[in-house]
N, C-alpha and C. Protein backbone atom coordinates (compact mmCIF):
# COMPACT_ATOMS: atom_id res chain seq x y z
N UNK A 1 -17.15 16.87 14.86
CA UNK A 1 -17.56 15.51 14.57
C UNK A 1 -18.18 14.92 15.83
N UNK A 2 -19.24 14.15 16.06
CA UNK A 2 -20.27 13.44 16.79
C UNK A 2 -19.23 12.41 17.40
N UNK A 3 -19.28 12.11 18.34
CA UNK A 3 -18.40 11.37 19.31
C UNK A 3 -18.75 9.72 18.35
N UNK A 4 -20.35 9.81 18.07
CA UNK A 4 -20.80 8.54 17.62
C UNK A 4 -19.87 7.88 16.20
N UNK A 5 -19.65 9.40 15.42
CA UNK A 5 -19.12 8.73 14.30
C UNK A 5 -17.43 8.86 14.27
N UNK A 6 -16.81 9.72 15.07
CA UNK A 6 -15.58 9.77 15.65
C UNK A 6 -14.83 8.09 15.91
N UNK A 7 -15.92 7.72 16.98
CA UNK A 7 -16.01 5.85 17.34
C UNK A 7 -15.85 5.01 16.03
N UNK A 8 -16.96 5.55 15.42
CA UNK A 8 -16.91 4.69 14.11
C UNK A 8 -15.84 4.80 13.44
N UNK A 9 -15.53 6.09 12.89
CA UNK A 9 -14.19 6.02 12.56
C UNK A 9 -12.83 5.11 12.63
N UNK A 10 -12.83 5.62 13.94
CA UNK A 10 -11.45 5.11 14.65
C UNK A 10 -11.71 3.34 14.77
N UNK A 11 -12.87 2.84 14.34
CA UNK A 11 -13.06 1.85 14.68
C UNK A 11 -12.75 0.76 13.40
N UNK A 12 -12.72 1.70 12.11
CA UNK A 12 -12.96 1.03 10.70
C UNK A 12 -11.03 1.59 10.71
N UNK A 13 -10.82 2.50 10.53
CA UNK A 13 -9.38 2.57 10.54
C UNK A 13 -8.38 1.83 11.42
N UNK A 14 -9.20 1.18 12.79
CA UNK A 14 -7.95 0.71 13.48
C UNK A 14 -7.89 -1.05 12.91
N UNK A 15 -9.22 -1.49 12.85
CA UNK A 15 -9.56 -2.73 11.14
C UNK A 15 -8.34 -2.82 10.92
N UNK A 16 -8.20 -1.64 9.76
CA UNK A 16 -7.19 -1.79 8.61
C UNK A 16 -5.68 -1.20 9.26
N UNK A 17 -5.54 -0.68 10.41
CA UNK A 17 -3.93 -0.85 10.98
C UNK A 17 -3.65 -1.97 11.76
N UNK A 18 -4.50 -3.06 11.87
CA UNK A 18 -4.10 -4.08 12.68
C UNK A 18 -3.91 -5.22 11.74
N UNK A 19 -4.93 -5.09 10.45
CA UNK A 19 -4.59 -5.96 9.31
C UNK A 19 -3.43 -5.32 8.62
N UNK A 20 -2.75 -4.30 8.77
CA UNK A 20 -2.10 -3.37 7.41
C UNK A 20 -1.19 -3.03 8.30
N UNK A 21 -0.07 -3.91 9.25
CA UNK A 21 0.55 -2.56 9.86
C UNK A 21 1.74 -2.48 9.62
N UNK A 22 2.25 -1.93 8.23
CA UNK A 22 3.39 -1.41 7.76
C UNK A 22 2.28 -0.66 6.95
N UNK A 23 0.95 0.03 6.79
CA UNK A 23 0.86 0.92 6.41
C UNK A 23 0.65 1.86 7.12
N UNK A 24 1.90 3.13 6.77
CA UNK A 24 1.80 4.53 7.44
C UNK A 24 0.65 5.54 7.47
N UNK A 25 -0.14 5.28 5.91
CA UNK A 25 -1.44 6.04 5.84
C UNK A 25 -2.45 5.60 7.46
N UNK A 26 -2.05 4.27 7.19
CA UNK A 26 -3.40 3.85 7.87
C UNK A 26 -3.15 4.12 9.67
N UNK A 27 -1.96 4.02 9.80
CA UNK A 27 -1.13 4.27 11.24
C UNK A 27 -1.19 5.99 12.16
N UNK A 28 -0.98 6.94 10.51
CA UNK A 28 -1.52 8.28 10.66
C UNK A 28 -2.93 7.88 10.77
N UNK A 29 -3.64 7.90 10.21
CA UNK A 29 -4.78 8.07 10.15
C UNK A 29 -5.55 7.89 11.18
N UNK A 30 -5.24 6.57 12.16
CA UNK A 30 -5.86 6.12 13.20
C UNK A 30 -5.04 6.74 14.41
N UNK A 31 -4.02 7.44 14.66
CA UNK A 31 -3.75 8.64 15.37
C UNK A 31 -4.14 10.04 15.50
N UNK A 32 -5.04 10.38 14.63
CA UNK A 32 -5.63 11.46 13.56
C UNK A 32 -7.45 11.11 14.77
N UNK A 33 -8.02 10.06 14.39
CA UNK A 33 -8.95 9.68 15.04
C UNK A 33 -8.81 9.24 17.09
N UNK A 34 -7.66 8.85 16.94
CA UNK A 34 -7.27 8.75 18.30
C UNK A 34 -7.25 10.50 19.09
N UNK A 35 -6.63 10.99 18.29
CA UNK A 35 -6.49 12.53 18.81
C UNK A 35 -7.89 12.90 18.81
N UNK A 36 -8.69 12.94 18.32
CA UNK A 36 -10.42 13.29 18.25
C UNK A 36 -11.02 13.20 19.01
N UNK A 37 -10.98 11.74 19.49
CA UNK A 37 -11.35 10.91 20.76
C UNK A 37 -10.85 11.27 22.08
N UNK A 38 -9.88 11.83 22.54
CA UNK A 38 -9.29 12.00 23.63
C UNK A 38 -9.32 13.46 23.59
N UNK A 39 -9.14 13.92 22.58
CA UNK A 39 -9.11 15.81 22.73
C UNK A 39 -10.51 16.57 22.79
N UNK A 40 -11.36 16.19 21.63
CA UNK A 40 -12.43 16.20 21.12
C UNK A 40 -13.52 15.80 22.33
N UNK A 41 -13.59 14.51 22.80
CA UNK A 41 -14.40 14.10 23.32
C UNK A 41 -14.34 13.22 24.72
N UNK A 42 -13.21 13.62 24.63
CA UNK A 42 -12.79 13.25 26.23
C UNK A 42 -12.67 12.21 26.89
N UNK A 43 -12.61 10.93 25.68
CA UNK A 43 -12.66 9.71 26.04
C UNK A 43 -11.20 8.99 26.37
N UNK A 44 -10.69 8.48 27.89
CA UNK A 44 -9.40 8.05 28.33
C UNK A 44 -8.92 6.49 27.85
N UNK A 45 -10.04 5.65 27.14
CA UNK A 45 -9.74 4.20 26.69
C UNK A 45 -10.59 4.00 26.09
N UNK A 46 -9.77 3.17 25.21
CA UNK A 46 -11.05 2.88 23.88
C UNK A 46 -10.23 1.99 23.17
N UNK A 47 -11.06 0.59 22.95
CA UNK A 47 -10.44 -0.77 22.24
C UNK A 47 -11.42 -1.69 22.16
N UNK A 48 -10.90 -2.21 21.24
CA UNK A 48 -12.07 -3.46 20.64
C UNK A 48 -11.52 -4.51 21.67
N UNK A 49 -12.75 -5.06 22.04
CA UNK A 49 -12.62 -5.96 23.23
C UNK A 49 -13.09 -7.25 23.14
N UNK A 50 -13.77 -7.31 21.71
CA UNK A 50 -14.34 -8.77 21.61
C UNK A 50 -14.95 -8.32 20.11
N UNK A 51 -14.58 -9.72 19.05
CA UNK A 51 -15.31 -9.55 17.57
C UNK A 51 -15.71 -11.32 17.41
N UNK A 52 -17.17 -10.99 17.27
CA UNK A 52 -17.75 -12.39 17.16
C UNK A 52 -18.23 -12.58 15.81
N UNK A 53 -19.15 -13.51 15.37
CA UNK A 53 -19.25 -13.51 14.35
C UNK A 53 -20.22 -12.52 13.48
N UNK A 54 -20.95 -11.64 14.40
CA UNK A 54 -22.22 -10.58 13.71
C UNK A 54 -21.43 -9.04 14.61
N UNK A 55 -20.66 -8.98 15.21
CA UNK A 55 -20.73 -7.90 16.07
C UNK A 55 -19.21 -7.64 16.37
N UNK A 56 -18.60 -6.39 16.39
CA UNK A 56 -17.12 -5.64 16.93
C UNK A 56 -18.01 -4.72 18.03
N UNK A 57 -17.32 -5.39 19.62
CA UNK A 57 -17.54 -4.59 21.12
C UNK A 57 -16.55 -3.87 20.82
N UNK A 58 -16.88 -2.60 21.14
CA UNK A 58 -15.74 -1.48 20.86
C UNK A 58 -15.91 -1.01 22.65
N UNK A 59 -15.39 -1.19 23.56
CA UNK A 59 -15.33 -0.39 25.17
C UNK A 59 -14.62 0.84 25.63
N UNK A 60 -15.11 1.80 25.90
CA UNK A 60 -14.46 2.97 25.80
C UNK A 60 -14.62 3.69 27.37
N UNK A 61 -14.33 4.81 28.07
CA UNK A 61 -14.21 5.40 29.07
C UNK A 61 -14.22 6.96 28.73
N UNK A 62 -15.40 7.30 29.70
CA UNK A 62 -15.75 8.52 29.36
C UNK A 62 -16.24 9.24 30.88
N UNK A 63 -15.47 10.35 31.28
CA UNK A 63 -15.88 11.07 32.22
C UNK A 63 -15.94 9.91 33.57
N UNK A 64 -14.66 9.20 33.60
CA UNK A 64 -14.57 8.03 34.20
C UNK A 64 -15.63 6.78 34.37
N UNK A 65 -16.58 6.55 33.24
CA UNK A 65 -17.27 5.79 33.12
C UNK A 65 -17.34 4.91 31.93
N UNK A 66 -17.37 3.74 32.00
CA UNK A 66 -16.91 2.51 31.31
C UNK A 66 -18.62 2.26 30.35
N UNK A 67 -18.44 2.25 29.20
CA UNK A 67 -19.28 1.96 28.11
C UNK A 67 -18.97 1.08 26.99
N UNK A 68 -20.21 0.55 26.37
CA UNK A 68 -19.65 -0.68 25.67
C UNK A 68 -20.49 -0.01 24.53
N UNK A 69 -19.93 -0.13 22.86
CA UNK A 69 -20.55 0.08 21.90
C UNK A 69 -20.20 -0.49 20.38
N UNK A 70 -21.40 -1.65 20.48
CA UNK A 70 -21.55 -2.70 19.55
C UNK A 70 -21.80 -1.96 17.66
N UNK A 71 -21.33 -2.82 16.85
CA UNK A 71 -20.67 -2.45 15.63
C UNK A 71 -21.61 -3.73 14.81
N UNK A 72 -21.78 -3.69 13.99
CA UNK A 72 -22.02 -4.57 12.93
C UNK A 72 -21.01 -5.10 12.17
N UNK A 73 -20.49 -6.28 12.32
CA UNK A 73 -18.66 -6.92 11.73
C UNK A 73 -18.65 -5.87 10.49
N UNK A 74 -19.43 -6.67 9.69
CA UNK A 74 -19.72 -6.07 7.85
C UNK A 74 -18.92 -4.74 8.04
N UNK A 75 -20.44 -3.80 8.88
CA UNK A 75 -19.79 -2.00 8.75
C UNK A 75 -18.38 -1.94 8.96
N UNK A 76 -17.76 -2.68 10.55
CA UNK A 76 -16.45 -2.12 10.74
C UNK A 76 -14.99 -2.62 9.91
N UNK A 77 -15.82 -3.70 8.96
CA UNK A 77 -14.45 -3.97 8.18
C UNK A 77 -15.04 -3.83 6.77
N UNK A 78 -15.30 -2.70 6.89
CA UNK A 78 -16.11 -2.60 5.37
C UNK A 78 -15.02 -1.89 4.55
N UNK A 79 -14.25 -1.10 5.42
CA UNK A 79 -13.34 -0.04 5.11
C UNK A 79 -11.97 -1.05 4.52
N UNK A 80 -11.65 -1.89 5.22
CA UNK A 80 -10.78 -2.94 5.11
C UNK A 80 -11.12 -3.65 3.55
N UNK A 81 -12.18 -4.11 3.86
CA UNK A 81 -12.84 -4.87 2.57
C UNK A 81 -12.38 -4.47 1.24
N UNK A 82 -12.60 -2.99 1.41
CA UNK A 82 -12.80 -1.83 -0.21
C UNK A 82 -10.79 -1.51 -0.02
N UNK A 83 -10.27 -2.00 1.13
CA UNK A 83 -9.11 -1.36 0.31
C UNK A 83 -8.62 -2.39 -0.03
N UNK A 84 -8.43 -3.79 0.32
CA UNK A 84 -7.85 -5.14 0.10
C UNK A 84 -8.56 -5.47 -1.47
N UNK A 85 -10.14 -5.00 -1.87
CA UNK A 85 -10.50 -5.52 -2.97
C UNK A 85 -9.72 -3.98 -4.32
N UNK A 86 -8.97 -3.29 -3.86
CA UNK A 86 -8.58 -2.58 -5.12
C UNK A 86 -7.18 -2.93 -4.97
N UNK A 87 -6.39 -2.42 -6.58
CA UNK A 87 -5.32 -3.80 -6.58
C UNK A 87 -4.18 -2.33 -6.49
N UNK A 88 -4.41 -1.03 -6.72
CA UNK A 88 -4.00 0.02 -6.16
C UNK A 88 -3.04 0.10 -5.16
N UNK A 89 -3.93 -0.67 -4.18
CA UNK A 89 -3.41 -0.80 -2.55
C UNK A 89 -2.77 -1.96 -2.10
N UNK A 90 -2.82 -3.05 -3.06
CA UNK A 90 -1.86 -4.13 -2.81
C UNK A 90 -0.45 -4.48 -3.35
């Protein structure tokens, strides 16, 4: 998996464990992506650092160098969106 969409990932799943956190799916899941990130691709920090009203700063550390990588709100809680709107999951 592409470090790019790895980010993305971990970025739409950690959404829904910070809104959801008594859910275990979602708690695995974003440990699942955390392991990717650090094993996979070698990145030592990585957290959303600022969500405004068009944009989630996601800042991460790589090969000891500090990078910033901007999100579209919509995309990163899109994942959130689709599980809060099925009644399945509530």
């Amino acid at each position: 998996m592409k470090l790019e969409d790895a980010l993305f990932n971990w970025l739409q799943i950690k959404v829904v464990s910070d809104a959801r956190q008594e859910d275990q799916s979602a708690l695995d899941t974003l440990a699942f992506f955390e392991q990717i990130l650090s094993e996979d691709h070698g990145l030592t920090d990585y957290s959303i650092i600022k969500i405004d009203d068009t944009m989630i700063h996601v800042k991460y550390v790589k090969e000891s160098r500090s990078k910033l990588q901007l999100y579209p709100r919509e995309l990163g809680e899109q994942l959130l969106t689709d599980i809060e709107s099925n009644p399945k999951y509530n």
